[in-house]
PDB file of N, CA and C in Angstrom:
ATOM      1  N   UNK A   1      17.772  -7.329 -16.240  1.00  0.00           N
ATOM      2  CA  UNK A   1      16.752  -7.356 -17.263  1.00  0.00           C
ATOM      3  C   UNK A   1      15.451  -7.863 -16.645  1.00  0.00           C
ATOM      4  N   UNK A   2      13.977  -7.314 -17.188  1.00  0.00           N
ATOM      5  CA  UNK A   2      13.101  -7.993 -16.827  1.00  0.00           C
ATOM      6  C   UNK A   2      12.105  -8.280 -17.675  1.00  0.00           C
ATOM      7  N   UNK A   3      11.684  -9.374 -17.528  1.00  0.00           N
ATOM      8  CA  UNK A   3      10.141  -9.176 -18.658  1.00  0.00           C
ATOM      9  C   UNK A   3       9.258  -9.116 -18.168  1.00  0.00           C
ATOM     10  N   UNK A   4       8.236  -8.396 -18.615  1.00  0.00           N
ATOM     11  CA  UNK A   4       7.028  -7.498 -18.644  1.00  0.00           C
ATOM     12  C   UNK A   4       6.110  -7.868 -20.003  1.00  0.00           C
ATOM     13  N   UNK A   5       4.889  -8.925 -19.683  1.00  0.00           N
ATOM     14  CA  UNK A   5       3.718  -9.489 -20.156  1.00  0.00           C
ATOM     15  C   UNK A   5       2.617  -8.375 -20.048  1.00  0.00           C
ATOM     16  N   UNK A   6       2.209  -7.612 -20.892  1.00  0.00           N
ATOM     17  CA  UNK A   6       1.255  -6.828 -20.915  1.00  0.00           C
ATOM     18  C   UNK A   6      -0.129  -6.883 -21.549  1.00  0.00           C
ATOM     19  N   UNK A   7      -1.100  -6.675 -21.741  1.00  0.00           N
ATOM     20  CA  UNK A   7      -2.560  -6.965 -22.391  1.00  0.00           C
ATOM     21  C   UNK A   7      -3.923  -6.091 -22.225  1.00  0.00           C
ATOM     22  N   UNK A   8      -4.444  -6.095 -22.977  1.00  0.00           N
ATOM     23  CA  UNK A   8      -5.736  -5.333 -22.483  1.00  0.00           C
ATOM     24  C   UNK A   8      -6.693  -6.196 -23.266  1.00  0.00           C
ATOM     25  N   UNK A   9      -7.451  -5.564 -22.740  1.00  0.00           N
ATOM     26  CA  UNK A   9      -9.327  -6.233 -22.889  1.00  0.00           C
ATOM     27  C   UNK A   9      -9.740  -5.199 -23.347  1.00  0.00           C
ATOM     28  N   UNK A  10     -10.936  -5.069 -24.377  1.00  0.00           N
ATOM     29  CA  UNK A  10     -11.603  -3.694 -25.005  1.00  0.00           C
ATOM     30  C   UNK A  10     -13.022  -4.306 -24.764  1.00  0.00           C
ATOM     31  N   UNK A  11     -13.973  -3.245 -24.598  1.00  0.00           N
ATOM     32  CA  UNK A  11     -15.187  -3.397 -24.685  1.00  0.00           C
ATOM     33  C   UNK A  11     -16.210  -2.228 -24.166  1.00  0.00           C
ATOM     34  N   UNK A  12     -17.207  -1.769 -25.049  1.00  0.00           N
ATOM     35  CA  UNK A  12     -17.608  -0.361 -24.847  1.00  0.00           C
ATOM     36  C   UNK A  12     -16.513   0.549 -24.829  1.00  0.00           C
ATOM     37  N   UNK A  13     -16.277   0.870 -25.079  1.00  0.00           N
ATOM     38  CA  UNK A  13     -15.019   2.312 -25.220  1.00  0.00           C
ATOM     39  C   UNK A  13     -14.429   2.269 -23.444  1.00  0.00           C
ATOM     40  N   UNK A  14     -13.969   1.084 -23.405  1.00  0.00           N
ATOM     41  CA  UNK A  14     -13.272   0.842 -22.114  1.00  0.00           C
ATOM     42  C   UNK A  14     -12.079  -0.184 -22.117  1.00  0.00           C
ATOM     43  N   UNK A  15     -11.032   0.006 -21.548  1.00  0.00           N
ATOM     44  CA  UNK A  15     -10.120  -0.508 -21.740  1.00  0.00           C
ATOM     45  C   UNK A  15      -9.674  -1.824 -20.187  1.00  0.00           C
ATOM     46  N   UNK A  16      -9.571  -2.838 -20.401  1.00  0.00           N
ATOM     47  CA  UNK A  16      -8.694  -3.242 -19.181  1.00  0.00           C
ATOM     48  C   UNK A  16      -7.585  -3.933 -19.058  1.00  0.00           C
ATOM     49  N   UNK A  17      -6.235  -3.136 -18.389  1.00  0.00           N
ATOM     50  CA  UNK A  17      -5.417  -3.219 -18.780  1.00  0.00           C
ATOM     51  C   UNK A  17      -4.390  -3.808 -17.629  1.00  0.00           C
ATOM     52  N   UNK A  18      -3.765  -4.917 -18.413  1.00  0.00           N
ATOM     53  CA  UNK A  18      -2.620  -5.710 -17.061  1.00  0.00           C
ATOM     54  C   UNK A  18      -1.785  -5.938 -17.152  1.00  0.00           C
ATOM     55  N   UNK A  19      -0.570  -6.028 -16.183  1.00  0.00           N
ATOM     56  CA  UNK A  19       1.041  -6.398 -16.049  1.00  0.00           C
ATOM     57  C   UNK A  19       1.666  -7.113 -15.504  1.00  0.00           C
ATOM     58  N   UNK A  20       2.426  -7.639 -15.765  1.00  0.00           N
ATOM     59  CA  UNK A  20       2.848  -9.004 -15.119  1.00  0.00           C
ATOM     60  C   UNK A  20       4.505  -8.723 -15.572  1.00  0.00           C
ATOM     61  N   UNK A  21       5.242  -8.556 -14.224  1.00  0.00           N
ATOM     62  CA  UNK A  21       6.976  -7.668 -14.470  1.00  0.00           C
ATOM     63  C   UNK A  21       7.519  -9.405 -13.691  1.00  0.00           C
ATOM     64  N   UNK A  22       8.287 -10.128 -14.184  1.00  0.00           N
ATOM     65  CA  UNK A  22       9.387 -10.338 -13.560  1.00  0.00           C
ATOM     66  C   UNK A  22      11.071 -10.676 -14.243  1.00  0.00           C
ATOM     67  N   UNK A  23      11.291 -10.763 -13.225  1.00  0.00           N
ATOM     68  CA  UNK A  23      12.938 -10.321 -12.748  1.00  0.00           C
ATOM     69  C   UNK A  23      13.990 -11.288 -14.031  1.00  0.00           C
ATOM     70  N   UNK A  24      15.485 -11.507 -14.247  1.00  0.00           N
ATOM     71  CA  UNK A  24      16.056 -13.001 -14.483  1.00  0.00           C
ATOM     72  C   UNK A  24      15.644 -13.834 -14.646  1.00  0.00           C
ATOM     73  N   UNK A  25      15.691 -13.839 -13.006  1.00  0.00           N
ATOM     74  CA  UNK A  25      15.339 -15.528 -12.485  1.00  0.00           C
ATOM     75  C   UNK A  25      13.597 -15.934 -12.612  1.00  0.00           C
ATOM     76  N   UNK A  26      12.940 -15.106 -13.219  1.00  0.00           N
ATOM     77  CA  UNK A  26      11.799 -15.688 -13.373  1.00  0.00           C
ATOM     78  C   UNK A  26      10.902 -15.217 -11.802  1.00  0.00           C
ATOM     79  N   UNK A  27      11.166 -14.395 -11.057  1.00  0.00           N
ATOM     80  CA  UNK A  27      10.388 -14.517  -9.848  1.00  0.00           C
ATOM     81  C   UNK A  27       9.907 -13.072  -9.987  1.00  0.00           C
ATOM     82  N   UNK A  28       8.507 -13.047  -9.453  1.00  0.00           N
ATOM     83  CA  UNK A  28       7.522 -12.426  -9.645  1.00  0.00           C
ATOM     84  C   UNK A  28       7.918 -11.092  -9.140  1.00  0.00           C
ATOM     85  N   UNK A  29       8.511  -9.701  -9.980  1.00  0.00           N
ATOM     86  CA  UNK A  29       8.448  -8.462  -9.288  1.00  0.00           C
ATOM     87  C   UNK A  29       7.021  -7.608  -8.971  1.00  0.00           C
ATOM     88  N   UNK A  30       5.995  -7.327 -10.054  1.00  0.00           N
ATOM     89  CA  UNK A  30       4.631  -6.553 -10.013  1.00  0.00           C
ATOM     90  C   UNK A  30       4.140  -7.155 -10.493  1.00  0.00           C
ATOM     91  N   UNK A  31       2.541  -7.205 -10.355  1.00  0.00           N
ATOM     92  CA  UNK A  31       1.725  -7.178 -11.210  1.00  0.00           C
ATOM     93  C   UNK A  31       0.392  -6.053 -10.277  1.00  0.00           C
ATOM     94  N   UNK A  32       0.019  -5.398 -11.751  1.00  0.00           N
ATOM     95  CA  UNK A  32      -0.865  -4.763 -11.471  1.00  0.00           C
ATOM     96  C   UNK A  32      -1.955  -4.654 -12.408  1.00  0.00           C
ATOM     97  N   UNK A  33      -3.719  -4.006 -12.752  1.00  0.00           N
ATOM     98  CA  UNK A  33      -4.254  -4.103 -13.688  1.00  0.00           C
ATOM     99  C   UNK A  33      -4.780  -2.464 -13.189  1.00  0.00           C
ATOM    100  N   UNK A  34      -5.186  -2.020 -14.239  1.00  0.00           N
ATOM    101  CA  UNK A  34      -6.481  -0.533 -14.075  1.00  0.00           C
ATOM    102  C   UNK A  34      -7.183  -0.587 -15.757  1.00  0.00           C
ATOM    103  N   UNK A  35      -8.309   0.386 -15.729  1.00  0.00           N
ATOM    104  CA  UNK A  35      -8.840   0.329 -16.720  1.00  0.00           C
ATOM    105  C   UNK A  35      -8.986   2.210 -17.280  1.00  0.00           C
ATOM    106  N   UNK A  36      -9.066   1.881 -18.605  1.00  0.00           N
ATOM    107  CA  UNK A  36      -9.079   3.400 -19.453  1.00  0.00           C
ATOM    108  C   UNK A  36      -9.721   3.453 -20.809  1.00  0.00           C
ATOM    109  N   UNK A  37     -10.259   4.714 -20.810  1.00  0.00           N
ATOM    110  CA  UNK A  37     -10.870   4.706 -22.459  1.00  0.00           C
ATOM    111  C   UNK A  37      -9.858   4.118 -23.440  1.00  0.00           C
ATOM    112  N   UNK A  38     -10.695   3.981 -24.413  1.00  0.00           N
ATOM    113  CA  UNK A  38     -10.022   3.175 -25.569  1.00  0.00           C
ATOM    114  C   UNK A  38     -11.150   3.353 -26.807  1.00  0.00           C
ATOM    115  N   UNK A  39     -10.708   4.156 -28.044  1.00  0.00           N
ATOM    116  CA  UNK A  39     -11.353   3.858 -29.302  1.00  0.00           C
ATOM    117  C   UNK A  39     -11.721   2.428 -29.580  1.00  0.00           C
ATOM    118  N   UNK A  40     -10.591   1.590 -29.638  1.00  0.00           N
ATOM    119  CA  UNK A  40     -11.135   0.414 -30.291  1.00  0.00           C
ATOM    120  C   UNK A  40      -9.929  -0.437 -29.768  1.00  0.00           C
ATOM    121  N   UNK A  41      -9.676  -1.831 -29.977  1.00  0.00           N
ATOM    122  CA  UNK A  41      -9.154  -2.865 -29.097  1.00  0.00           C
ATOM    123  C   UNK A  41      -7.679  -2.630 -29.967  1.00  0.00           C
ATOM    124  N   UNK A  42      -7.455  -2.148 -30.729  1.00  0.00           N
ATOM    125  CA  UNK A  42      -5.950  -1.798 -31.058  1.00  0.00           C
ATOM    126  C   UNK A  42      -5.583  -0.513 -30.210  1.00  0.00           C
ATOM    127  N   UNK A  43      -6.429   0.695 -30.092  1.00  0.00           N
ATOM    128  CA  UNK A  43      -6.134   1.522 -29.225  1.00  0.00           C
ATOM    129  C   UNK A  43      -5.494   1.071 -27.919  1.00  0.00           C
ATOM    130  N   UNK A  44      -6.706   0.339 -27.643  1.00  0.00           N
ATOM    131  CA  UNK A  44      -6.125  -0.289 -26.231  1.00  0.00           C
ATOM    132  C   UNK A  44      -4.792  -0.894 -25.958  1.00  0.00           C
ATOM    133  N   UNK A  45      -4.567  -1.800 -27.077  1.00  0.00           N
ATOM    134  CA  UNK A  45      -2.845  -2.528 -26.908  1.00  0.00           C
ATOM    135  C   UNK A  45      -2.244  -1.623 -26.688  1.00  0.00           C
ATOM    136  N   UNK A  46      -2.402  -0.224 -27.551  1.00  0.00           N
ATOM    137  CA  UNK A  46      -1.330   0.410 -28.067  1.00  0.00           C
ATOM    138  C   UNK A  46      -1.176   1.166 -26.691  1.00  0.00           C
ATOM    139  N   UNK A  47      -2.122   2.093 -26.055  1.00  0.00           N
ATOM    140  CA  UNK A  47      -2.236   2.286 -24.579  1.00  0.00           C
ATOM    141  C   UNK A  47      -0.960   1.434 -23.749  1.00  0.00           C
ATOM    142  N   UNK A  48      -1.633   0.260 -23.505  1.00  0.00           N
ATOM    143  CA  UNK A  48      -0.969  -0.810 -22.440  1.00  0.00           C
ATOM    144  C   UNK A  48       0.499  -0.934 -23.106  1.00  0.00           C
ATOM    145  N   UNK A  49       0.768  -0.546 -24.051  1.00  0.00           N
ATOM    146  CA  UNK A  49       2.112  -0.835 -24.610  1.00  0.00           C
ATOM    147  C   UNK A  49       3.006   0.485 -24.260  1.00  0.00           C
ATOM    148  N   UNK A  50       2.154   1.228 -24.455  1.00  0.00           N
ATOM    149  CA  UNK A  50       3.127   3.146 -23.889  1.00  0.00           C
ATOM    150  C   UNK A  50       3.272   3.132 -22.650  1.00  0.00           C
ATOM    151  N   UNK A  51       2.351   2.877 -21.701  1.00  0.00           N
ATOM    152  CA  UNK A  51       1.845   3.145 -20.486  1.00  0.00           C
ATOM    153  C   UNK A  51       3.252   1.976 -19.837  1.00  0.00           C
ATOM    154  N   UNK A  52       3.446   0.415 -20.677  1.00  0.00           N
ATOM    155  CA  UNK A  52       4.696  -0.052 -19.801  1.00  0.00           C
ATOM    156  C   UNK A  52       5.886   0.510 -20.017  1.00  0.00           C
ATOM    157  N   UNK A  53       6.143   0.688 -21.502  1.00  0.00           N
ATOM    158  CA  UNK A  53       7.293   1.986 -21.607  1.00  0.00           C
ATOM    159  C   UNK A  53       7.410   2.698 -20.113  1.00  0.00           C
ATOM    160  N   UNK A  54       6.419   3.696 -20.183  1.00  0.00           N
ATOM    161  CA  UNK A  54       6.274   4.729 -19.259  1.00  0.00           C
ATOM    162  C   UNK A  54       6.521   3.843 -17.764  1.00  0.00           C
ATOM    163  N   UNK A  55       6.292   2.823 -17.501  1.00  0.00           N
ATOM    164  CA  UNK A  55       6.446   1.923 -15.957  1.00  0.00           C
ATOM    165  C   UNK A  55       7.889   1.773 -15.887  1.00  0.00           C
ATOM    166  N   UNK A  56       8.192   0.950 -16.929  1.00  0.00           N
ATOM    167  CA  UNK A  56       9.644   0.715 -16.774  1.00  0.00           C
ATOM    168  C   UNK A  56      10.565   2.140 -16.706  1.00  0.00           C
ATOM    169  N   UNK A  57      10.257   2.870 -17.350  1.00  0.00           N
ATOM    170  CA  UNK A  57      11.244   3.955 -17.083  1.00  0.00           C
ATOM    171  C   UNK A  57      11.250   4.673 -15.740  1.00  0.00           C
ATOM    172  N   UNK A  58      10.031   4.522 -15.689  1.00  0.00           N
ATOM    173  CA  UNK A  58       9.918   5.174 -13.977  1.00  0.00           C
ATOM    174  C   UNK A  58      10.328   4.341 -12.713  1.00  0.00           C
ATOM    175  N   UNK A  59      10.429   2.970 -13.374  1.00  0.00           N
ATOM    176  CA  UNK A  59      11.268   2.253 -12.254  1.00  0.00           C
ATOM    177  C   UNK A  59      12.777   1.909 -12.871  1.00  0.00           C
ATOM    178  N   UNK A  60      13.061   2.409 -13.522  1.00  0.00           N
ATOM    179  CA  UNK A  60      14.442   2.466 -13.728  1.00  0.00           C
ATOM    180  C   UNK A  60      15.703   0.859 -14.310  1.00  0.00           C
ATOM    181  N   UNK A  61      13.862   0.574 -15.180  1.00  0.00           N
ATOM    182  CA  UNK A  61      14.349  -0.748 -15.787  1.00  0.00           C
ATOM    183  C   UNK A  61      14.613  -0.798 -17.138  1.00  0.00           C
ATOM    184  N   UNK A  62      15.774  -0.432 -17.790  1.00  0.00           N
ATOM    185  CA  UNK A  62      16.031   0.309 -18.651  1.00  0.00           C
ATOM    186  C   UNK A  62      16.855  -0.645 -20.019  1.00  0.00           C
ATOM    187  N   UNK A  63      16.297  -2.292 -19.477  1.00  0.00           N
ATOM    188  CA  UNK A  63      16.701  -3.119 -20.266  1.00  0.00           C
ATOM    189  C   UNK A  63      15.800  -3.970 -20.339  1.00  0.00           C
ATOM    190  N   UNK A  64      14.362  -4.486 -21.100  1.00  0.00           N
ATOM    191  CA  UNK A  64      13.208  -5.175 -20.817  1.00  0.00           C
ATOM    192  C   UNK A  64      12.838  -5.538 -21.995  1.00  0.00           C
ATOM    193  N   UNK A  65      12.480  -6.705 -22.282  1.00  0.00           N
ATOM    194  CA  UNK A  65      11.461  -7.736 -22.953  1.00  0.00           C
ATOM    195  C   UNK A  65      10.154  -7.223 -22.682  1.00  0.00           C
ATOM    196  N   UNK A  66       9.263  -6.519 -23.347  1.00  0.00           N
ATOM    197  CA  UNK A  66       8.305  -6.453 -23.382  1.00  0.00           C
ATOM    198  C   UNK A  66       7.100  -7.426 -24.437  1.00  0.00           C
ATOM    199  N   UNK A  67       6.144  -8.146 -23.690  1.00  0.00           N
ATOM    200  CA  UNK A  67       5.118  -8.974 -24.646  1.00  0.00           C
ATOM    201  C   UNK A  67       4.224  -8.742 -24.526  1.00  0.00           C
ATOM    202  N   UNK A  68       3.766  -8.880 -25.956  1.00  0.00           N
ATOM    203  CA  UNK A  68       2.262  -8.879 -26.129  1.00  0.00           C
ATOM    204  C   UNK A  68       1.381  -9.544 -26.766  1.00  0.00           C
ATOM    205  N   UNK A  69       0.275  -9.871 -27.094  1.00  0.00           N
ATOM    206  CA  UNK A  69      -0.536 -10.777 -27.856  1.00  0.00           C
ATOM    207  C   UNK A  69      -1.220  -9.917 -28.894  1.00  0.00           C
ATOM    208  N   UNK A  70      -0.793  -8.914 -28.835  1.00  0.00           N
ATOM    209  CA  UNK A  70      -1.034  -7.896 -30.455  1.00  0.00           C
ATOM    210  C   UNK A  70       0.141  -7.759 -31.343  1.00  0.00           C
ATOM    211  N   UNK A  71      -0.002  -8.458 -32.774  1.00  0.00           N
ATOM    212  CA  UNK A  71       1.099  -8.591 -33.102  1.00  0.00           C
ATOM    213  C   UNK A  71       1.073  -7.360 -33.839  1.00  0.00           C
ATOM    214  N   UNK A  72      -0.215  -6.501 -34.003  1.00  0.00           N
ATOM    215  CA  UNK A  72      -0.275  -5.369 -34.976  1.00  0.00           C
ATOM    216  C   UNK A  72       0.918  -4.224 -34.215  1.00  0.00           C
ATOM    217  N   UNK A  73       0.530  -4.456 -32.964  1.00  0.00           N
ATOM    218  CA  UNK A  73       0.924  -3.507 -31.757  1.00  0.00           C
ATOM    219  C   UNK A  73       2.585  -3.802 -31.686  1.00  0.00           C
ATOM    220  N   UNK A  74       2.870  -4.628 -31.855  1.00  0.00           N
ATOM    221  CA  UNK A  74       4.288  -5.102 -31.800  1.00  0.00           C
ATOM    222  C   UNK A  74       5.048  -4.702 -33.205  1.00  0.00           C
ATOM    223  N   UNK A  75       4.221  -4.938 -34.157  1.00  0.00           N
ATOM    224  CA  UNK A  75       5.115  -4.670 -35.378  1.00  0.00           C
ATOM    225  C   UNK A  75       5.049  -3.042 -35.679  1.00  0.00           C
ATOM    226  N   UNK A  76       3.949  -2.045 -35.037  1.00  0.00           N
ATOM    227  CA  UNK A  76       3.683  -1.054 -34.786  1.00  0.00           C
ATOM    228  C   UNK A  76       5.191  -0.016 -34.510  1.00  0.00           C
ATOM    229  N   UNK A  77       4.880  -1.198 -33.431  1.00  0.00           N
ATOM    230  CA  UNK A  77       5.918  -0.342 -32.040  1.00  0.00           C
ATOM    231  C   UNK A  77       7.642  -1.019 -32.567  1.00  0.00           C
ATOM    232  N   UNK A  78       7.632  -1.803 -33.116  1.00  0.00           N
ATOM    233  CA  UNK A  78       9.196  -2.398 -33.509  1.00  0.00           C
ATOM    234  C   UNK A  78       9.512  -1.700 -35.048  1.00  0.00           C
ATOM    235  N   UNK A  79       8.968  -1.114 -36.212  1.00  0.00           N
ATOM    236  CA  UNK A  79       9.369  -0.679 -37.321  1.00  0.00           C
ATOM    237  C   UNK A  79       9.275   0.383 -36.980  1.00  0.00           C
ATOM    238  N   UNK A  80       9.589   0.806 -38.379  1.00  0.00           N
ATOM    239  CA  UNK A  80      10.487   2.201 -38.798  1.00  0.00           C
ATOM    240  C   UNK A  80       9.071   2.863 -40.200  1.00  0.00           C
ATOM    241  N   UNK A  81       8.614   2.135 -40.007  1.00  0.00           N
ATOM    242  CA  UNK A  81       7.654   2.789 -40.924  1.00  0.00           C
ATOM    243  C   UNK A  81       6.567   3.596 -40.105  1.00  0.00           C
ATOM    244  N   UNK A  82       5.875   4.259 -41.195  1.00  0.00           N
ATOM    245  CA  UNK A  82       5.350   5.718 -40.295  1.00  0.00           C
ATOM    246  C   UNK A  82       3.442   4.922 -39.742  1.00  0.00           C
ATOM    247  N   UNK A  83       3.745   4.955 -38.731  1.00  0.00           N
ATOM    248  CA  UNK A  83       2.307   4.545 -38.490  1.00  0.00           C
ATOM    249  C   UNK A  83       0.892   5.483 -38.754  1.00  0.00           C
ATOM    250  N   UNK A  84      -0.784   5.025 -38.495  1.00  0.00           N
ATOM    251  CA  UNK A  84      -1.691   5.852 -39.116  1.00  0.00           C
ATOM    252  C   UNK A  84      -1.511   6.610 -37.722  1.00  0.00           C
ATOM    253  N   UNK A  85      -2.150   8.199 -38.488  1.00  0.00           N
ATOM    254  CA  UNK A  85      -1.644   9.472 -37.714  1.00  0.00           C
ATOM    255  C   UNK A  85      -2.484   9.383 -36.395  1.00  0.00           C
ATOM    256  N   UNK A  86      -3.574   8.983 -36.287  1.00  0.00           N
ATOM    257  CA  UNK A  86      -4.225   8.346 -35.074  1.00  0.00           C
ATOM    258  C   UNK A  86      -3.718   7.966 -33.528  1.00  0.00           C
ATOM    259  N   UNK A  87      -2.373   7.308 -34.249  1.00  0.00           N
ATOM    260  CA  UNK A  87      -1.376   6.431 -33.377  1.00  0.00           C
ATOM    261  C   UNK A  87      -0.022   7.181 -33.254  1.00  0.00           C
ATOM    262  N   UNK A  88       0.017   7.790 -33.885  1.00  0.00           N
ATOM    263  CA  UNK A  88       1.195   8.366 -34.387  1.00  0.00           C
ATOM    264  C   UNK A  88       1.973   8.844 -33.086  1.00  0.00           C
ATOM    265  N   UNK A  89       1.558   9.780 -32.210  1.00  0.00           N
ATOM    266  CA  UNK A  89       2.065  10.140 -30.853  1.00  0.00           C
ATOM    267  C   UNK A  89       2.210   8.767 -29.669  1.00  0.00           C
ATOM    268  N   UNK A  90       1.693   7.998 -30.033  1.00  0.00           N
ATOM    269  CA  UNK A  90       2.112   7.494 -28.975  1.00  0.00           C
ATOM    270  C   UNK A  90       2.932   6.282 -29.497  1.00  0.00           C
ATOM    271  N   UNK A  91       2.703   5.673 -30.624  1.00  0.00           N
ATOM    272  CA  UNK A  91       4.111   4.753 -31.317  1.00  0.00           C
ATOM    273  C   UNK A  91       5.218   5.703 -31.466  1.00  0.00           C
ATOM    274  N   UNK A  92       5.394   6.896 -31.547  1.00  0.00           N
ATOM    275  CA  UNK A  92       6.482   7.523 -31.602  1.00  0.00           C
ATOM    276  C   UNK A  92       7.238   7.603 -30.171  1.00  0.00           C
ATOM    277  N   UNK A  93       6.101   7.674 -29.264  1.00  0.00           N
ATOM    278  CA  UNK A  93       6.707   7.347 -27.762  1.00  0.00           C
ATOM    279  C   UNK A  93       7.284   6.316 -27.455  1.00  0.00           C
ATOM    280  N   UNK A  94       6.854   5.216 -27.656  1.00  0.00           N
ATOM    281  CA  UNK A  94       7.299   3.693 -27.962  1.00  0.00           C
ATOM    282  C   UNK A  94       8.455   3.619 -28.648  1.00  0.00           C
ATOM    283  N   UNK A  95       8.131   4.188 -29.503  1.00  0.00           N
ATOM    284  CA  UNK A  95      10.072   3.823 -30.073  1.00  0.00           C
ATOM    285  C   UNK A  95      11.341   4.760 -29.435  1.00  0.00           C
ATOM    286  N   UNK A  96      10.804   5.833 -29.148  1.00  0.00           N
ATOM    287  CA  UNK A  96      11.586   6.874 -28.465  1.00  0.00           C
ATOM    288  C   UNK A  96      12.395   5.994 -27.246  1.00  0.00           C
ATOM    289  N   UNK A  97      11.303   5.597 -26.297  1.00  0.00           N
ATOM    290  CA  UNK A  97      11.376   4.395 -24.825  1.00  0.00           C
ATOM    291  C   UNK A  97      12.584   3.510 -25.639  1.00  0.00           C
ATOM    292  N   UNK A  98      12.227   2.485 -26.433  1.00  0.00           N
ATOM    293  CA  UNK A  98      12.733   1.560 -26.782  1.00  0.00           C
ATOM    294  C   UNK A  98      14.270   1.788 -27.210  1.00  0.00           C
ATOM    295  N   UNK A  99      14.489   2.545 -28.046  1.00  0.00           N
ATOM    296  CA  UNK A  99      15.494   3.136 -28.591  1.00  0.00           C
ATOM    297  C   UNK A  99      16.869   3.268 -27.325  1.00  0.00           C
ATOM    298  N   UNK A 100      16.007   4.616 -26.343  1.00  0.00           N
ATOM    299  CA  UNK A 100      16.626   5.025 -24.949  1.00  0.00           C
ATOM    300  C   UNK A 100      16.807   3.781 -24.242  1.00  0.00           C
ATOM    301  N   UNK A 101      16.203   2.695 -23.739  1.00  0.00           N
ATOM    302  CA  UNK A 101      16.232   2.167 -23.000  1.00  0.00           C
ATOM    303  C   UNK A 101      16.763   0.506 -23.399  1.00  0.00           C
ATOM    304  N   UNK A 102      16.754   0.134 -24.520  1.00  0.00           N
ATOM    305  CA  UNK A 102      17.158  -0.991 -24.794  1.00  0.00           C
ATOM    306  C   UNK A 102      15.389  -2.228 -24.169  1.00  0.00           C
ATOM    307  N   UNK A 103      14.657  -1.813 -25.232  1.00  0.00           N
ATOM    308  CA  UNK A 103      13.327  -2.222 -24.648  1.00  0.00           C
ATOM    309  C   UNK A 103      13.365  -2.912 -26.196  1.00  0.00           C
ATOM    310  N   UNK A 104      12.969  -4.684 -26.051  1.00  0.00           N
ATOM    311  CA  UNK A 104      12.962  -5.387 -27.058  1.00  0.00           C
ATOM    312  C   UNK A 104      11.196  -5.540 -27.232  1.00  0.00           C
ATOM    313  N   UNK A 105      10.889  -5.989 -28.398  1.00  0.00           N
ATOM    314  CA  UNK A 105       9.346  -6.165 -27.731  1.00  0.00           C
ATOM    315  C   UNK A 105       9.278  -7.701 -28.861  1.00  0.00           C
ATOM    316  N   UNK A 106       8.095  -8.905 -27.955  1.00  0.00           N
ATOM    317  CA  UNK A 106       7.701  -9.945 -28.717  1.00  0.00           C
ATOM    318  C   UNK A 106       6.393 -10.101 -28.534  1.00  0.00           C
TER     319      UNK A 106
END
């Protein structure tokens, strides 16, 4: 299992976005940051929240604690209710990930 601390920064229709992966035992596997458009600073979570989906699966970590400091983004990405259509493709990705992979999110 690993946890994976994720976040972004919004400002001007720009996003900056960072990761922080480690292991069990608490010892540091990645961290990395890049930046991307973004409507507005929920866009952005919601971004940095697909985009680790999308990390972890590609590294084949298929059991993860994912956090965040958007709780909109978290309760988004953890219910069953239909999000605004805006978001809609990519919280549907998020739960898809989560579902497949055993991806908790706080």
């Amino acid at each position: 299992m690993v946890k994976i601390n994720r976040d972004a920064a919004f400002k001007s229709s720009k996003a900056a976005l960072s990761i922080v992966v480690r292991d069990s035992s608490g010892s540091l596997c990645y961290v990395h940051c890049d930046i991307s458009c973004a409507a507005s600073a929920l866009y952005a979570e919601i971004i940095a929240i697909h985009s680790t989906c999308l990390f972890a699966s590609n590294h084949g970590w298929l059991n993860a604690i994912v956090e965040s400091d958007s709780q909109m983004t978290i309760s988004l990405s953890s219910s069953g209710a239909h999000p605004p259509w805006r978001f809609a493709t990519l919280i549907d990705g998020i739960r898809l990930w989560a579902k497949n992979m055993q991806i908790t999110f706080s």
